[in-house]
C-alpha atoms as a PDB file:
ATOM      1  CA  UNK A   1       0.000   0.000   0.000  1.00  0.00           C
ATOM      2  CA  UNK A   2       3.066   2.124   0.641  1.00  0.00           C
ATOM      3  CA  UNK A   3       4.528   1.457  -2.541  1.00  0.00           C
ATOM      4  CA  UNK A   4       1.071   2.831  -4.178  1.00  0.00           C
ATOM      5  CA  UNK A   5       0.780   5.681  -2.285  1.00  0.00           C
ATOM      6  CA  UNK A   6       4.639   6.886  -3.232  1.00  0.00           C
ATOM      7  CA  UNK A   7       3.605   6.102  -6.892  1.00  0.00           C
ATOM      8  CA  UNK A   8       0.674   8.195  -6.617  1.00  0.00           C
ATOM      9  CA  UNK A   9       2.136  11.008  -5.280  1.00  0.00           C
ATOM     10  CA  UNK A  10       5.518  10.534  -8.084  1.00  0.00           C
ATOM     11  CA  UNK A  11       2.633  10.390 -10.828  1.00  0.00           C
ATOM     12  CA  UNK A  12       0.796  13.542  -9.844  1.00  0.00           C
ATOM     13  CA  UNK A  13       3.978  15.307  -9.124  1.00  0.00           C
ATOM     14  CA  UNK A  14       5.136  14.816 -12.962  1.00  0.00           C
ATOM     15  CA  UNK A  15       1.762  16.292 -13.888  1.00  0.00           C
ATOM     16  CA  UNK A  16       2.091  19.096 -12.159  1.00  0.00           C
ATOM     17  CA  UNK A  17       5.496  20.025 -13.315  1.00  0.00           C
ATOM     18  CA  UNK A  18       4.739  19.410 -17.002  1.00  0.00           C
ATOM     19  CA  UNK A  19       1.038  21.556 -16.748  1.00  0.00           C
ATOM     20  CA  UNK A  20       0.808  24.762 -18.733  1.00  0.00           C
ATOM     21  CA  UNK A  21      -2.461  26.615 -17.446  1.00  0.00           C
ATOM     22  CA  UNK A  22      -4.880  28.365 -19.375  1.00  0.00           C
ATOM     23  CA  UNK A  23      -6.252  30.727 -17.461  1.00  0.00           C
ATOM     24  CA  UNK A  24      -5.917  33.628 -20.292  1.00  0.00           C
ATOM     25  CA  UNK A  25      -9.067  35.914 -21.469  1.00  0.00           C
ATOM     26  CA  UNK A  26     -11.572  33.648 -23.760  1.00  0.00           C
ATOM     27  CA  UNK A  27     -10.882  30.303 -21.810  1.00  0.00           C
ATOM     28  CA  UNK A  28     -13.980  28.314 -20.593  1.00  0.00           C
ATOM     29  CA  UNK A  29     -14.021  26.306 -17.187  1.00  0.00           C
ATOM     30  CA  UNK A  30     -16.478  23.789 -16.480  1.00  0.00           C
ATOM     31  CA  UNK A  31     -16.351  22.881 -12.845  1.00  0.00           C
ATOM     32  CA  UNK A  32     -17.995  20.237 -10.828  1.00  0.00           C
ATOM     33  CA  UNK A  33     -18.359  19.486  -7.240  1.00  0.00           C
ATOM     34  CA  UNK A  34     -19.784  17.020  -4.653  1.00  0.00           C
ATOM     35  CA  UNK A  35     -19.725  17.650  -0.950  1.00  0.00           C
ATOM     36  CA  UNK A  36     -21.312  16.602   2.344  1.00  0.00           C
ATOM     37  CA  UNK A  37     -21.343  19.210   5.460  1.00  0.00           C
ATOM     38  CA  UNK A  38     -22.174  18.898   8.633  1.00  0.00           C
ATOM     39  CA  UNK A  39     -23.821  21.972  10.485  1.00  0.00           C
ATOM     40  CA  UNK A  40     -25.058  22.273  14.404  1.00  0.00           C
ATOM     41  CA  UNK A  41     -26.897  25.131  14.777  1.00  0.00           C
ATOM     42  CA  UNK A  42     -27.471  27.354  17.843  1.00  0.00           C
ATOM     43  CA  UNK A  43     -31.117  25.746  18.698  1.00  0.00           C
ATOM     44  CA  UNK A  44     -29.438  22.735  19.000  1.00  0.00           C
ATOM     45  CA  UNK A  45     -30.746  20.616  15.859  1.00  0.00           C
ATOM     46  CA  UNK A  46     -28.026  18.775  13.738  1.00  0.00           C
ATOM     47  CA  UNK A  47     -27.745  19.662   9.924  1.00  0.00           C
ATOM     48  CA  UNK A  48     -26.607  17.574   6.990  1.00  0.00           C
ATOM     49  CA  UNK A  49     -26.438  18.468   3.519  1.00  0.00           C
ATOM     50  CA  UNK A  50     -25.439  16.509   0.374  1.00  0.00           C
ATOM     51  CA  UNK A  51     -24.321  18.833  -2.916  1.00  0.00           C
ATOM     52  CA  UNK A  52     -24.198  18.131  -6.640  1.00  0.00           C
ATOM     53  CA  UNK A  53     -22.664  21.696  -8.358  1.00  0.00           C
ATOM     54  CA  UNK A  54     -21.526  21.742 -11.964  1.00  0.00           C
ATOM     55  CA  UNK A  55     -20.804  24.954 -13.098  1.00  0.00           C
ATOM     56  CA  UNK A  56     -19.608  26.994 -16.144  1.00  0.00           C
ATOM     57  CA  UNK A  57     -17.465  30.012 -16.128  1.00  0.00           C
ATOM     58  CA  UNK A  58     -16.084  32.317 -18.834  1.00  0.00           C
ATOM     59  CA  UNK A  59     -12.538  34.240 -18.645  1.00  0.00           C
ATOM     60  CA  UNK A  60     -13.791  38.183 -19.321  1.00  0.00           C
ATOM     61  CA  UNK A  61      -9.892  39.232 -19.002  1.00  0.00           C
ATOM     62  CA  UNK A  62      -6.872  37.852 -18.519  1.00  0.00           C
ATOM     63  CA  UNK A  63      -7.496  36.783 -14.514  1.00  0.00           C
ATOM     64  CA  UNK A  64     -11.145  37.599 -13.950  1.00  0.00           C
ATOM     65  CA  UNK A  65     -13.954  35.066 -14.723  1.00  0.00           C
ATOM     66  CA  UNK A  66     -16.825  34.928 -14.245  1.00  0.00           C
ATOM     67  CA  UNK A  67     -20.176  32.167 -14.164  1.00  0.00           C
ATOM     68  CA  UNK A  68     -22.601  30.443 -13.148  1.00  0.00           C
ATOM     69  CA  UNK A  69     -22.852  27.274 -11.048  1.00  0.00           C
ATOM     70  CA  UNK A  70     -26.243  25.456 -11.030  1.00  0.00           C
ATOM     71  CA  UNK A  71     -26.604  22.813  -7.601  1.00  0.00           C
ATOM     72  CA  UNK A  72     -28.864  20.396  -6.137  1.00  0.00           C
ATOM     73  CA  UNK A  73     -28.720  20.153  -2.717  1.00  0.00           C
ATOM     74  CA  UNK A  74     -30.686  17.717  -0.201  1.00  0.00           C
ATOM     75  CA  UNK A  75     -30.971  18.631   3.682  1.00  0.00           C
ATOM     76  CA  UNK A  76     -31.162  16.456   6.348  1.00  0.00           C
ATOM     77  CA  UNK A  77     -32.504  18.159   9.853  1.00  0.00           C
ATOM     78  CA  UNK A  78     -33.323  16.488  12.564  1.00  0.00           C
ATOM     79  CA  UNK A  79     -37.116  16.449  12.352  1.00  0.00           C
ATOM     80  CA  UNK A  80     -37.211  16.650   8.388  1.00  0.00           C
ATOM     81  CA  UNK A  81     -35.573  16.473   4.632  1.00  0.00           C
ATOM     82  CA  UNK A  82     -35.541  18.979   2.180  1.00  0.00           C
ATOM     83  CA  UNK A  83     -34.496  19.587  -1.096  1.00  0.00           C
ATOM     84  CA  UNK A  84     -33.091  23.016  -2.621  1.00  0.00           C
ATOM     85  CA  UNK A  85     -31.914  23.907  -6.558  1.00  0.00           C
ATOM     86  CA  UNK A  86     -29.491  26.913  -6.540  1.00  0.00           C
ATOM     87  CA  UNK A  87     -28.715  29.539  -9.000  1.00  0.00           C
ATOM     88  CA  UNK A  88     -25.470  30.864  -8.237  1.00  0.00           C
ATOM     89  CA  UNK A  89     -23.610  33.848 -10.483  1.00  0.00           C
ATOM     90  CA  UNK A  90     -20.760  34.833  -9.421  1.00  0.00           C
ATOM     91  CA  UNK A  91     -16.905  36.485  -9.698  1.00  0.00           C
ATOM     92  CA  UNK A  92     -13.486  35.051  -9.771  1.00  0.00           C
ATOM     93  CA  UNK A  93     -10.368  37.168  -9.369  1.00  0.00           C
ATOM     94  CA  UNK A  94      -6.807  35.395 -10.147  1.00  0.00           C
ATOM     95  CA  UNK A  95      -4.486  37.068  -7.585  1.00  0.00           C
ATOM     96  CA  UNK A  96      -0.732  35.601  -8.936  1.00  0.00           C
ATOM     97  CA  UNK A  97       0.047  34.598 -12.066  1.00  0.00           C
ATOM     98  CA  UNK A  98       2.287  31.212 -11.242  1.00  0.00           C
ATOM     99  CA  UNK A  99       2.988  27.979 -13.843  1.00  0.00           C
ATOM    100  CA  UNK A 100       0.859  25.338 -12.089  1.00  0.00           C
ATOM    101  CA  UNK A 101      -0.707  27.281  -8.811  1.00  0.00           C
ATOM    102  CA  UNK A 102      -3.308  29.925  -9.567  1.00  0.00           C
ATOM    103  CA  UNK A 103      -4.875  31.764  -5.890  1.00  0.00           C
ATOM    104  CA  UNK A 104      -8.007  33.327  -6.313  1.00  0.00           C
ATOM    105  CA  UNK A 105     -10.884  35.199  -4.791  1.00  0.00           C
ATOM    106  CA  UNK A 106     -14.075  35.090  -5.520  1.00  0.00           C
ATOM    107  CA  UNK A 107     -17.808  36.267  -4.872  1.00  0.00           C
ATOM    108  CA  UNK A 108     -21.381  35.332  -5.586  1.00  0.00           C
ATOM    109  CA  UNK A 109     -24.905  35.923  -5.031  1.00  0.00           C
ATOM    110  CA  UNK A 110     -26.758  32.430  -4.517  1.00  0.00           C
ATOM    111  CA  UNK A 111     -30.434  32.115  -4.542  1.00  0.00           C
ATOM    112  CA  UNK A 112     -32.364  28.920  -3.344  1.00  0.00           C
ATOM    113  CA  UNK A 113     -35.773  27.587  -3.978  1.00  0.00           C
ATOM    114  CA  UNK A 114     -37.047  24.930  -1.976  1.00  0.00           C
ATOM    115  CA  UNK A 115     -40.325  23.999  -4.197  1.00  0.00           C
ATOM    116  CA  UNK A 116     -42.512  25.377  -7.218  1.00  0.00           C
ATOM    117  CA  UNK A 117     -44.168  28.228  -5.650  1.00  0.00           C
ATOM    118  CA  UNK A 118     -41.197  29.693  -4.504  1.00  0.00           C
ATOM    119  CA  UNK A 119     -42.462  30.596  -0.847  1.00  0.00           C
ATOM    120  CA  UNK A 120     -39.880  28.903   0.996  1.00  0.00           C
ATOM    121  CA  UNK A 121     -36.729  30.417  -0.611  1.00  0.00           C
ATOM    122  CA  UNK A 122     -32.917  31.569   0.933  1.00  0.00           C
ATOM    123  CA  UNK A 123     -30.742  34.476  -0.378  1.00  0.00           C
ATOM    124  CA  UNK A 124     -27.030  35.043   0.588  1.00  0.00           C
ATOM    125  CA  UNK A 125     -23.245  36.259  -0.049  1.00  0.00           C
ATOM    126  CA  UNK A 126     -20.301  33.701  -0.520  1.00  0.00           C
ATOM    127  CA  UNK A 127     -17.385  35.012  -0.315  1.00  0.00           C
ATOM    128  CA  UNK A 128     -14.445  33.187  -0.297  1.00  0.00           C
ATOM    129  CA  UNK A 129     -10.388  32.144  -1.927  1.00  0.00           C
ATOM    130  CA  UNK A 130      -9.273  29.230  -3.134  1.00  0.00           C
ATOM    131  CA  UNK A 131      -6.428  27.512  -5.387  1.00  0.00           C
ATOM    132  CA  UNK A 132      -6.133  25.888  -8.738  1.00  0.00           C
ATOM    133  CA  UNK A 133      -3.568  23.544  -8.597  1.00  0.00           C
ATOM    134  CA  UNK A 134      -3.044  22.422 -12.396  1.00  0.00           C
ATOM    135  CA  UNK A 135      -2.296  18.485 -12.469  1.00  0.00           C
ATOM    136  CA  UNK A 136      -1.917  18.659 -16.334  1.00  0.00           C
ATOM    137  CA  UNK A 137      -2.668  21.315 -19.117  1.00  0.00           C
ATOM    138  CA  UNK A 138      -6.336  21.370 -18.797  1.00  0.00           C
ATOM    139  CA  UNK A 139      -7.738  20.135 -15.321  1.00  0.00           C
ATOM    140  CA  UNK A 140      -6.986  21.324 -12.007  1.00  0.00           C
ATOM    141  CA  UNK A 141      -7.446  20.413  -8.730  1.00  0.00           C
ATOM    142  CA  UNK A 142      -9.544  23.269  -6.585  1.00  0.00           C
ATOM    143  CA  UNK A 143      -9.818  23.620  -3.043  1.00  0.00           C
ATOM    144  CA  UNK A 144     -11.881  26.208  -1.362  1.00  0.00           C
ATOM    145  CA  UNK A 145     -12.652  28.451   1.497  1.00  0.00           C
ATOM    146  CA  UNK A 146     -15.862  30.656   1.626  1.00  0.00           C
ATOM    147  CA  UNK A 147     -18.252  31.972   4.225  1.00  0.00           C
ATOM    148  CA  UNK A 148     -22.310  32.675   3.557  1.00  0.00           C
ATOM    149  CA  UNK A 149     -23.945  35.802   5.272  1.00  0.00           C
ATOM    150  CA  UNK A 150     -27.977  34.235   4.355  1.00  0.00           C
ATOM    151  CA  UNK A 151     -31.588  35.289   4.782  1.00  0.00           C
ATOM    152  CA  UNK A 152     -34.316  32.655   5.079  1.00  0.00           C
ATOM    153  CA  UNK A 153     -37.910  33.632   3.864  1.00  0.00           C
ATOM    154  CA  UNK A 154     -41.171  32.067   3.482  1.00  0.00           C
ATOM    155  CA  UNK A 155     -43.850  33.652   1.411  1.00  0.00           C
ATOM    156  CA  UNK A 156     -41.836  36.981   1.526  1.00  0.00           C
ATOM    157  CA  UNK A 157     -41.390  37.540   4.828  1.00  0.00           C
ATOM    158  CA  UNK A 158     -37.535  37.320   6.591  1.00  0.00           C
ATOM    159  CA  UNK A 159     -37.952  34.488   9.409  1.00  0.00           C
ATOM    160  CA  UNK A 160     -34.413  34.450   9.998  1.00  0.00           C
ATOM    161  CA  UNK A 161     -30.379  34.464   9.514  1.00  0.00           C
ATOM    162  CA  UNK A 162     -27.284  32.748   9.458  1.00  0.00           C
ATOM    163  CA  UNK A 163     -24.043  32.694   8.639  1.00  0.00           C
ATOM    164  CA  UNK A 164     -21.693  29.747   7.542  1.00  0.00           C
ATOM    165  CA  UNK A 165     -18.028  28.317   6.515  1.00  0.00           C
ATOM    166  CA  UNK A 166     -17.705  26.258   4.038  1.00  0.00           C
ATOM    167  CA  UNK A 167     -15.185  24.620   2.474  1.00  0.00           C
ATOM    168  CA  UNK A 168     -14.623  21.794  -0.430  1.00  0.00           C
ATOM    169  CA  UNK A 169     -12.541  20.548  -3.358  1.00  0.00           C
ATOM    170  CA  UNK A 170     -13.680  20.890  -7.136  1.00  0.00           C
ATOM    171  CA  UNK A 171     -12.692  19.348 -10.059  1.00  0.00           C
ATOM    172  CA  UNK A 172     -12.083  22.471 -12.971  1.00  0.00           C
ATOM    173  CA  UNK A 173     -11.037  21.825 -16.701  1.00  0.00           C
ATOM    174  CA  UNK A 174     -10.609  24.343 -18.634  1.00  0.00           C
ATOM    175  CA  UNK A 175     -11.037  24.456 -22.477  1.00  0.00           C
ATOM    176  CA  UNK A 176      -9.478  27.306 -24.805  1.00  0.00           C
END
């Protein structure tokens, strides 16, 4: 098991020393992620959620992209389940320009919908920063920071707030 492990690490090591990174103005990135969090909240009920994100940004400038990630998400309280689809646009900002590790920060404005009618619905903020680490010309490894300032409504009216860290690894390639 050793033995694999060492491989593993020697294989994605010569990846990442022969990527070249696109991230240049008129590059796509098509993103995907798949995460579990755990929440406890401060009237004491647990939280689980499950997340399916693919997502679809363009490169405006040299640095700056920017997209849109569509998710599924299932939540698991402790008294119920639901199910939300999110729309989320949002902003990416390359900070350095390096040959395989590319920081950036980034913003978006995420709206949820729980059913049809839209009655039950949640609004917030991510902010965030994160890291492409390129493991060969086109796909890069992406973990991520970000924290959620949120409003919960139902049928229009503000029934209450939160705020949240999250953080996960995506999967990027990106096509020019």
């Amino acid at each position: 098991m050793k033995y694999f492990m060492i491989l593993g690490v020697i294989i994605i090591t010569i990846h990442i020393i022969n990527a070249n990174p696109p991230i240049d103005k008129g590059t796509w990135n098509i993103s995907g992620e798949m995460f579990y969090r755990y929440a406890k909240e401060d009237d004491g009920n647990n939280t689980n959620y499950l997340k399916f994100s693919p997502g679809i940004h363009y490169f405006l400038l040299t640095n700056v992209s920017a997209g849109m990630d569509i998710s599924y998400e299932r939540v698991w309280y402790s008294a119920s389940t639901n199910e939300y689809y999110i729309i989320d646009p949002g902003i990416r900002l390359y900070l350095l320009t390096g040959e395989k590790i590319f920081p950036f920060l980034f913003s978006s404005y995420r709206c949820y919908w729980r059913d049809a009618t839209n009655k039950n619905s949640n609004f917030d903020m991510k902010y965030g920063f994160g890291v492409d680490i390129f493991i060969s010309k086109n796909i890069a490894l992406e973990p991520y920071f970000a924290y959620h300032m949120a409003k919960r409504k139902y049928d229009g009216e503000t029934y209450g707030k939160y705020k949240m860290f999250e953080t996960g690894v995506a999967l990027s390639l990106f096509l020019f």
